[in-house]
PDB file of N, CA and C in Angstrom:
ATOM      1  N   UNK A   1     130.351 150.467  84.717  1.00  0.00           N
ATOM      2  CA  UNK A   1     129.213 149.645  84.320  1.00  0.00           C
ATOM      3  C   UNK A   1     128.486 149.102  85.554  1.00  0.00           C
ATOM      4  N   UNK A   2     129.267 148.825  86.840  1.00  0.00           N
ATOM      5  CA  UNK A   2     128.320 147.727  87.830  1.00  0.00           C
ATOM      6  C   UNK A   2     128.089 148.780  88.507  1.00  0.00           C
ATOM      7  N   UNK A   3     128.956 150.058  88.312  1.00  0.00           N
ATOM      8  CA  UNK A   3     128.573 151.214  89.330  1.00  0.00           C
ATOM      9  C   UNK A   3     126.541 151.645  88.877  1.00  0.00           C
ATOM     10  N   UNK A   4     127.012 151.678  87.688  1.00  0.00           N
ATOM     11  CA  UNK A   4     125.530 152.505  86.968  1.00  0.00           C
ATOM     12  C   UNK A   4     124.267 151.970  87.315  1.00  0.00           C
ATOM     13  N   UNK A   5     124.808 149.957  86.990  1.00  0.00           N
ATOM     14  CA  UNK A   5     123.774 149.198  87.523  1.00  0.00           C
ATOM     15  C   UNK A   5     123.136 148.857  89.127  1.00  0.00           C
ATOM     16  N   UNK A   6     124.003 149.426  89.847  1.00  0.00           N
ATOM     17  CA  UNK A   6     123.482 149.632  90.870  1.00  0.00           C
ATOM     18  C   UNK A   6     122.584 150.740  91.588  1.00  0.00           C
ATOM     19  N   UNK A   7     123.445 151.999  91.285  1.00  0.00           N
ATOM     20  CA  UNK A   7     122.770 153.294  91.141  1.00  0.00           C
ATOM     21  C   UNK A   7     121.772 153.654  90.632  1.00  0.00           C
ATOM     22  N   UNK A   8     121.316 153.203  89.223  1.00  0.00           N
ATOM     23  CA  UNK A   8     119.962 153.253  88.473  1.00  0.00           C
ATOM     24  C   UNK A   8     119.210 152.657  89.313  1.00  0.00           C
ATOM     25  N   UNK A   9     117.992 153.697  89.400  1.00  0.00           N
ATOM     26  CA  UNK A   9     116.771 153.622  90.211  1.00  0.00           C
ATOM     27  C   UNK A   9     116.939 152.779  91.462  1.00  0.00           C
ATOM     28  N   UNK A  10     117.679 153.619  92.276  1.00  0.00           N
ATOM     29  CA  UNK A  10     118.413 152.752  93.240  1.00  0.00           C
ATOM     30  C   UNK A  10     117.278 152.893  94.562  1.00  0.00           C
ATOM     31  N   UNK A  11     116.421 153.683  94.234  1.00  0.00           N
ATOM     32  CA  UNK A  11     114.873 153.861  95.254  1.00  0.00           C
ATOM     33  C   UNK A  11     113.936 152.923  95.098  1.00  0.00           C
ATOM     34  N   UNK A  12     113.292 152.397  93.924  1.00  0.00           N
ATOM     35  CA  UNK A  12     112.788 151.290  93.542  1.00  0.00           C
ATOM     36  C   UNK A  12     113.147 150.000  93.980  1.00  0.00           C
ATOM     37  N   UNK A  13     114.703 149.965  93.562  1.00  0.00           N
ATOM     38  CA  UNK A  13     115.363 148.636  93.894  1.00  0.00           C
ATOM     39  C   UNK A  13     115.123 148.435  95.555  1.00  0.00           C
ATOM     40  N   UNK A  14     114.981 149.182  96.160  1.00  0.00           N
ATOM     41  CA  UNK A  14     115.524 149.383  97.872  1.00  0.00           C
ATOM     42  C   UNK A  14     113.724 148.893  98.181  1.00  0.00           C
ATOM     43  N   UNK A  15     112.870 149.194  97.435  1.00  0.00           N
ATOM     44  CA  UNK A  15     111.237 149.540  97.925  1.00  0.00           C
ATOM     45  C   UNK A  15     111.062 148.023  97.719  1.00  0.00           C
ATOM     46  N   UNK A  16     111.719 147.232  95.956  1.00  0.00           N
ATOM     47  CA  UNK A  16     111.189 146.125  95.824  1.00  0.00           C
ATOM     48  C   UNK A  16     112.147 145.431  97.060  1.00  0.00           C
ATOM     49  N   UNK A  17     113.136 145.276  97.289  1.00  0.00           N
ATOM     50  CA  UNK A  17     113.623 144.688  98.569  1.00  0.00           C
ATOM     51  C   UNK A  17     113.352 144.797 100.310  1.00  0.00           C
ATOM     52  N   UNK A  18     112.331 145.628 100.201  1.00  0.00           N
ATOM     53  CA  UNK A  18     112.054 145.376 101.163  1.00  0.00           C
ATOM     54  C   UNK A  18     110.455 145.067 101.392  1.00  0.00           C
ATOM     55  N   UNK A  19     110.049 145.559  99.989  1.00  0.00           N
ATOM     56  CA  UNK A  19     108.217 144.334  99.808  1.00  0.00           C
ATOM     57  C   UNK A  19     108.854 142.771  99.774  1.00  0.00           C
ATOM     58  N   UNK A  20     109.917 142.253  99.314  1.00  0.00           N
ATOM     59  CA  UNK A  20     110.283 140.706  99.096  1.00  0.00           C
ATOM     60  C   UNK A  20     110.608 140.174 100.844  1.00  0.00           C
ATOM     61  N   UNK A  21     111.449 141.253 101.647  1.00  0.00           N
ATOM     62  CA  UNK A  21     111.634 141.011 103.283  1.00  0.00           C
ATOM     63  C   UNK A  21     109.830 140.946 103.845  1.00  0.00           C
ATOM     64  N   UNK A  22     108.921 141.682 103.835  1.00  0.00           N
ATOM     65  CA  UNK A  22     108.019 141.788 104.305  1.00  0.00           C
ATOM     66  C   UNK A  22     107.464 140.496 104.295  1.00  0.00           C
ATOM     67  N   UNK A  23     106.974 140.621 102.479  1.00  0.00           N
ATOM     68  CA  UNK A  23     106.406 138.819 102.173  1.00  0.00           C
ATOM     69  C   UNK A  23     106.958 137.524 102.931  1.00  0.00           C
ATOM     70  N   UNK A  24     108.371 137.514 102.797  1.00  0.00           N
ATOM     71  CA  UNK A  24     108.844 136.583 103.180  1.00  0.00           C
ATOM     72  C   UNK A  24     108.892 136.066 104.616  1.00  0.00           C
ATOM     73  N   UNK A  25     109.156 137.792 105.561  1.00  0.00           N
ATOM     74  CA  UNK A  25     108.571 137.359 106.964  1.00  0.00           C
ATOM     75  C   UNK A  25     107.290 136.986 107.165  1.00  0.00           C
ATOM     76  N   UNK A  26     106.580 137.695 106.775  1.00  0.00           N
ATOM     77  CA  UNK A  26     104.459 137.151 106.796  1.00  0.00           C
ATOM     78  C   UNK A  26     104.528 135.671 106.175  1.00  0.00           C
ATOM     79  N   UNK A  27     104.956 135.744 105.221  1.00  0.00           N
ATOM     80  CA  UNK A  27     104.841 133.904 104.928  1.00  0.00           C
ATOM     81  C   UNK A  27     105.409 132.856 106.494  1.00  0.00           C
ATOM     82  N   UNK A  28     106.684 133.633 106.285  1.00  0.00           N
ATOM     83  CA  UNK A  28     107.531 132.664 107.469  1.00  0.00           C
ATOM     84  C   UNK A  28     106.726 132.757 108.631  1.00  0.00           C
ATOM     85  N   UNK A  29     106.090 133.698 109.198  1.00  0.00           N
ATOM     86  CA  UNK A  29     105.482 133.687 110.845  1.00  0.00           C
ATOM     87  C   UNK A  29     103.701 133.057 110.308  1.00  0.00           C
ATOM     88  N   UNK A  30     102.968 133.105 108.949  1.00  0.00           N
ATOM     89  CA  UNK A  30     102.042 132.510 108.844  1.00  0.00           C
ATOM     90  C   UNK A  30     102.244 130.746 108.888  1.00  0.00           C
ATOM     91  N   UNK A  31     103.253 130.235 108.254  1.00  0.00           N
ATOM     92  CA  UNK A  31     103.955 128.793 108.113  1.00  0.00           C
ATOM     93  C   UNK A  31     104.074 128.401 109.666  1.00  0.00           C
ATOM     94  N   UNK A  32     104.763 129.394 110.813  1.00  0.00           N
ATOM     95  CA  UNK A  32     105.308 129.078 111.819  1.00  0.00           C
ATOM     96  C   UNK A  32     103.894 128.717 113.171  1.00  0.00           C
ATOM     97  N   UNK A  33     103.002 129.551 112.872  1.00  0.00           N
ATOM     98  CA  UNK A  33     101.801 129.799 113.487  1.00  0.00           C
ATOM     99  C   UNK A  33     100.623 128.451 113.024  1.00  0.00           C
ATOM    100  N   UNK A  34     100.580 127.767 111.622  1.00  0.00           N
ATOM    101  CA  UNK A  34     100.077 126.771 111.450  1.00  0.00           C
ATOM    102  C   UNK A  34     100.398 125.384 112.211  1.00  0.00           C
ATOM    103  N   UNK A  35     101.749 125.433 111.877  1.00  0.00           N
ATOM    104  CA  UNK A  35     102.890 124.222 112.746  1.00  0.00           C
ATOM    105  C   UNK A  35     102.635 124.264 114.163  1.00  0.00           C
ATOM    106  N   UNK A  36     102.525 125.590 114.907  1.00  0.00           N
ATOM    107  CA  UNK A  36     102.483 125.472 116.494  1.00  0.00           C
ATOM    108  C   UNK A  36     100.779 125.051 116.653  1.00  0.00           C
ATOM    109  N   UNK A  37      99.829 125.546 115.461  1.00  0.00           N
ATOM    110  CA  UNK A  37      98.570 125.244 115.757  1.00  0.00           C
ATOM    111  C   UNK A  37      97.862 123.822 115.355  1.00  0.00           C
ATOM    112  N   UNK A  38      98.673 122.685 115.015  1.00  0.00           N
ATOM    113  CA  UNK A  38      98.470 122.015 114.193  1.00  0.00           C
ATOM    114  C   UNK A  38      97.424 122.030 112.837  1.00  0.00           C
ATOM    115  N   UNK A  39      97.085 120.925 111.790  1.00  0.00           N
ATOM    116  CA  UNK A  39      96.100 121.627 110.667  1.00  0.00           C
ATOM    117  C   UNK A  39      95.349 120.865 111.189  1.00  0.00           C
ATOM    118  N   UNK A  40      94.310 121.854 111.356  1.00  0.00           N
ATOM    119  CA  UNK A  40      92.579 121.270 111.649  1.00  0.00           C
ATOM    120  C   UNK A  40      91.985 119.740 110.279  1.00  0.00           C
ATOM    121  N   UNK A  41      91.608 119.078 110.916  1.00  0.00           N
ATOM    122  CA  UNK A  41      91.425 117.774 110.112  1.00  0.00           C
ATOM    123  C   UNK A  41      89.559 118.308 109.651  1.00  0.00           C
ATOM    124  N   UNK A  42      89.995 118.486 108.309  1.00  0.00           N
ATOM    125  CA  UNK A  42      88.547 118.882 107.452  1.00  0.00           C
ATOM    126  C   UNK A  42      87.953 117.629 107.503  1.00  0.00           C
ATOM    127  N   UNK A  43      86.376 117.372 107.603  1.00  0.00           N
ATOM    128  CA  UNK A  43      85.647 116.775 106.672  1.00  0.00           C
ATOM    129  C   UNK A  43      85.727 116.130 105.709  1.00  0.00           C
ATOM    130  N   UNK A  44      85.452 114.961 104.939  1.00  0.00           N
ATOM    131  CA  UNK A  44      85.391 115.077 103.406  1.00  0.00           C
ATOM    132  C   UNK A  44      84.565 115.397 103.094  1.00  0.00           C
ATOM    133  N   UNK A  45      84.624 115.802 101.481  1.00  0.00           N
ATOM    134  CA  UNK A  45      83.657 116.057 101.138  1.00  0.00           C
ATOM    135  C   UNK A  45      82.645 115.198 100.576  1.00  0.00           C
ATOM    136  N   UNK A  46      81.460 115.539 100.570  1.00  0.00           N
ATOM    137  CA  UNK A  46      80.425 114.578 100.163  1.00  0.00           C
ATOM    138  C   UNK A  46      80.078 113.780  98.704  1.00  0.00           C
ATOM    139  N   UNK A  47      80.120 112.523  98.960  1.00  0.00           N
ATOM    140  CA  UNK A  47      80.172 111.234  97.432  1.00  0.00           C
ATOM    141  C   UNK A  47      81.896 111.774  97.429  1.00  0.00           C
ATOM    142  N   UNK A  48      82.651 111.881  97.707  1.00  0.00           N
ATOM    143  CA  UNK A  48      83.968 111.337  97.453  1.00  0.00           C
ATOM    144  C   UNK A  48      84.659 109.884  98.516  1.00  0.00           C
ATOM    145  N   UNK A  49      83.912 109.459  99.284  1.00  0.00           N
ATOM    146  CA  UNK A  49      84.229 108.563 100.226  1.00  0.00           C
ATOM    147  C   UNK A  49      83.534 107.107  99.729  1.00  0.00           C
ATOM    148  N   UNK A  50      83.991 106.390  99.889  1.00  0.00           N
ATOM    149  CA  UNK A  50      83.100 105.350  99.868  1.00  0.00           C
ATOM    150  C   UNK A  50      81.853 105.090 101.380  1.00  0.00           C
ATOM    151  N   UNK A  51      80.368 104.645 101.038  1.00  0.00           N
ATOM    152  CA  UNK A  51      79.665 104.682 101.766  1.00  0.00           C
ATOM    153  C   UNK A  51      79.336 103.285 102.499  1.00  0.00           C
ATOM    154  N   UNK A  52      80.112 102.220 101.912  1.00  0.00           N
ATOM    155  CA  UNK A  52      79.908 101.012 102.513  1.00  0.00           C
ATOM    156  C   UNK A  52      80.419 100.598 103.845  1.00  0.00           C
ATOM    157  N   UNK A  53      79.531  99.908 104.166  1.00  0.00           N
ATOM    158  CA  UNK A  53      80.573  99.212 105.543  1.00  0.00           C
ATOM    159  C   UNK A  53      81.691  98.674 105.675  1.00  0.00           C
ATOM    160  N   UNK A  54      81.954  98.356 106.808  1.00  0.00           N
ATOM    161  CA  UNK A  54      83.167  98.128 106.369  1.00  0.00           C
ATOM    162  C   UNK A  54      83.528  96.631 106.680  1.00  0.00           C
ATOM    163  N   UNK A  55      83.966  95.531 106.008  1.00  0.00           N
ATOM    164  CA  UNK A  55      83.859  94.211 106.429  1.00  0.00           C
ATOM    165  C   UNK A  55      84.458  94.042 107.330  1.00  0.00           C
ATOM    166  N   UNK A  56      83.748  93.097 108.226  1.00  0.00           N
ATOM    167  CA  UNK A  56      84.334  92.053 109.408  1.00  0.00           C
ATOM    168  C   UNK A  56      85.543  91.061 108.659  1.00  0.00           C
ATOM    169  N   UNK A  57      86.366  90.802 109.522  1.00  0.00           N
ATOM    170  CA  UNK A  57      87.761  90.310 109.168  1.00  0.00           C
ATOM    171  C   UNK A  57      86.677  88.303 109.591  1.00  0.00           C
ATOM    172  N   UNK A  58      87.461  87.545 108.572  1.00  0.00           N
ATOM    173  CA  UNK A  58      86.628  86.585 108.513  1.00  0.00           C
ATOM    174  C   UNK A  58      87.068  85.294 109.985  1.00  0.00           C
ATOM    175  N   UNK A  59      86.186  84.480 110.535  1.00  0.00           N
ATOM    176  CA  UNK A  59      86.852  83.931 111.954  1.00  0.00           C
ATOM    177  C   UNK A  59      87.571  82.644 111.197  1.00  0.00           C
ATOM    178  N   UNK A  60      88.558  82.383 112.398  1.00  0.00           N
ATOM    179  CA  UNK A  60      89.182  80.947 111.639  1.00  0.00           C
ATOM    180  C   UNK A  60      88.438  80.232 111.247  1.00  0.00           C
ATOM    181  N   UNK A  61      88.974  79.143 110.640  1.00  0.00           N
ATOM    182  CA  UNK A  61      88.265  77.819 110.764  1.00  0.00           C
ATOM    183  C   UNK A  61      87.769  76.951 111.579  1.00  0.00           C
ATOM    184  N   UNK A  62      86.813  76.148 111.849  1.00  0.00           N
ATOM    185  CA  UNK A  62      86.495  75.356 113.370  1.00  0.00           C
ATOM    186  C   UNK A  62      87.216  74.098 113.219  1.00  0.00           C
ATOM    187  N   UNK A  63      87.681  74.046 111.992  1.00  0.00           N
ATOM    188  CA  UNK A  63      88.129  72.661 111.874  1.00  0.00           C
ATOM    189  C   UNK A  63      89.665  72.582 111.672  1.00  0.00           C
ATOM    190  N   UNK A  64      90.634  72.242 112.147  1.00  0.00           N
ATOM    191  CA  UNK A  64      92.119  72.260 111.823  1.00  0.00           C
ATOM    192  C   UNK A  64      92.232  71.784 110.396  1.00  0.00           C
ATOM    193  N   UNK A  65      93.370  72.551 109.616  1.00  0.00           N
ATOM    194  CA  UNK A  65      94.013  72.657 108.642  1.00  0.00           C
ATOM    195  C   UNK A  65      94.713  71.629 108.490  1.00  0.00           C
ATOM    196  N   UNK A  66      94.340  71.125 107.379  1.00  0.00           N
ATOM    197  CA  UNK A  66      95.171  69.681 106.772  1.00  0.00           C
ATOM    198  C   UNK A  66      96.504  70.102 106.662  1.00  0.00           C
ATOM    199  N   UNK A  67      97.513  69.285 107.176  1.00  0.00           N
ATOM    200  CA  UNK A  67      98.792  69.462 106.846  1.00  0.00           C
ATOM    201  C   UNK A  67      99.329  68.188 105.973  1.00  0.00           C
ATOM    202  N   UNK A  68     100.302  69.121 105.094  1.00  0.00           N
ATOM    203  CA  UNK A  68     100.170  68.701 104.002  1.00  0.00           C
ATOM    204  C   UNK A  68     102.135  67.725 104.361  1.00  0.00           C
ATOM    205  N   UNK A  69     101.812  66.178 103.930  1.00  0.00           N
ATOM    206  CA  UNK A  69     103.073  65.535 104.450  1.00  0.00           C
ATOM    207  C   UNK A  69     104.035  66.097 103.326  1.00  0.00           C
ATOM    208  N   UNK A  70     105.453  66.227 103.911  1.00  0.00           N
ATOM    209  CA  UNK A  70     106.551  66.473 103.267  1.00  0.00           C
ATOM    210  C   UNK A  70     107.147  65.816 103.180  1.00  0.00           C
ATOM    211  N   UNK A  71     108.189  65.625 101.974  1.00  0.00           N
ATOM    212  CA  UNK A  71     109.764  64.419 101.415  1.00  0.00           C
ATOM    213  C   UNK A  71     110.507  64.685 103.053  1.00  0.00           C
ATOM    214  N   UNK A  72     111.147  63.148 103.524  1.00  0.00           N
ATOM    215  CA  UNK A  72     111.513  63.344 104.537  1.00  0.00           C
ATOM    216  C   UNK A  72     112.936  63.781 104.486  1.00  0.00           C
ATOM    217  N   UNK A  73     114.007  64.194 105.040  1.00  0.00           N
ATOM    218  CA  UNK A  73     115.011  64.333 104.975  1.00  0.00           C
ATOM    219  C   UNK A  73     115.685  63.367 105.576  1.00  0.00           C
ATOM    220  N   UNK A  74     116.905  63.418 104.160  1.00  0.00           N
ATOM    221  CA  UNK A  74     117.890  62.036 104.581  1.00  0.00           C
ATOM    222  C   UNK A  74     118.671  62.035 105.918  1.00  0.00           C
ATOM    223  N   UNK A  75     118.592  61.195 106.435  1.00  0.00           N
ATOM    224  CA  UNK A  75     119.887  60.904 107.482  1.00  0.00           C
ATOM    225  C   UNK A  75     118.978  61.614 108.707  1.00  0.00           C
ATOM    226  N   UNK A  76     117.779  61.457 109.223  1.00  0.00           N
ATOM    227  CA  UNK A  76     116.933  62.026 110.408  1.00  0.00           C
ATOM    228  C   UNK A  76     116.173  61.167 110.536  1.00  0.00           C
TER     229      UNK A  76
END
């Protein structure tokens, strides 16, 4: 039985195994060739971004911050 299943169309089997080696090296050296080239930073595309400015972070206050008195602690 495992003899037959191996033997049947045992030319095919050999052709698809070595189109699956091919693919798999061309994938692997296309993958390997991106990584050494880093990925080029696209554009966005246009109306997917927002177009507004972008706000200024706001300045302190000119005036010092009320501090607010606290319960004192016992025995200090």
């Amino acid at each position: 039985m495992t003899k037959q299943l191996v033997l049947h169309n045992w030319r095919s089997k050999i052709v698809s195994f070595l189109v699956a080696v091919a693919i798999w090296y061309l994938l692997g050296n296309h993958v390997r060739q991106i990584i050494e080239r880093g990925i080029p930073q696209r554009p966005p595309v246009p109306g997917t971004i927002d177009t507004k400015p972008e706000r200024t972070p706001e300045p302190p206050p000119a005036f010092p911050v009320p501090v607010v008195p606290t319960v004192p602690v016992p025995g200090s």
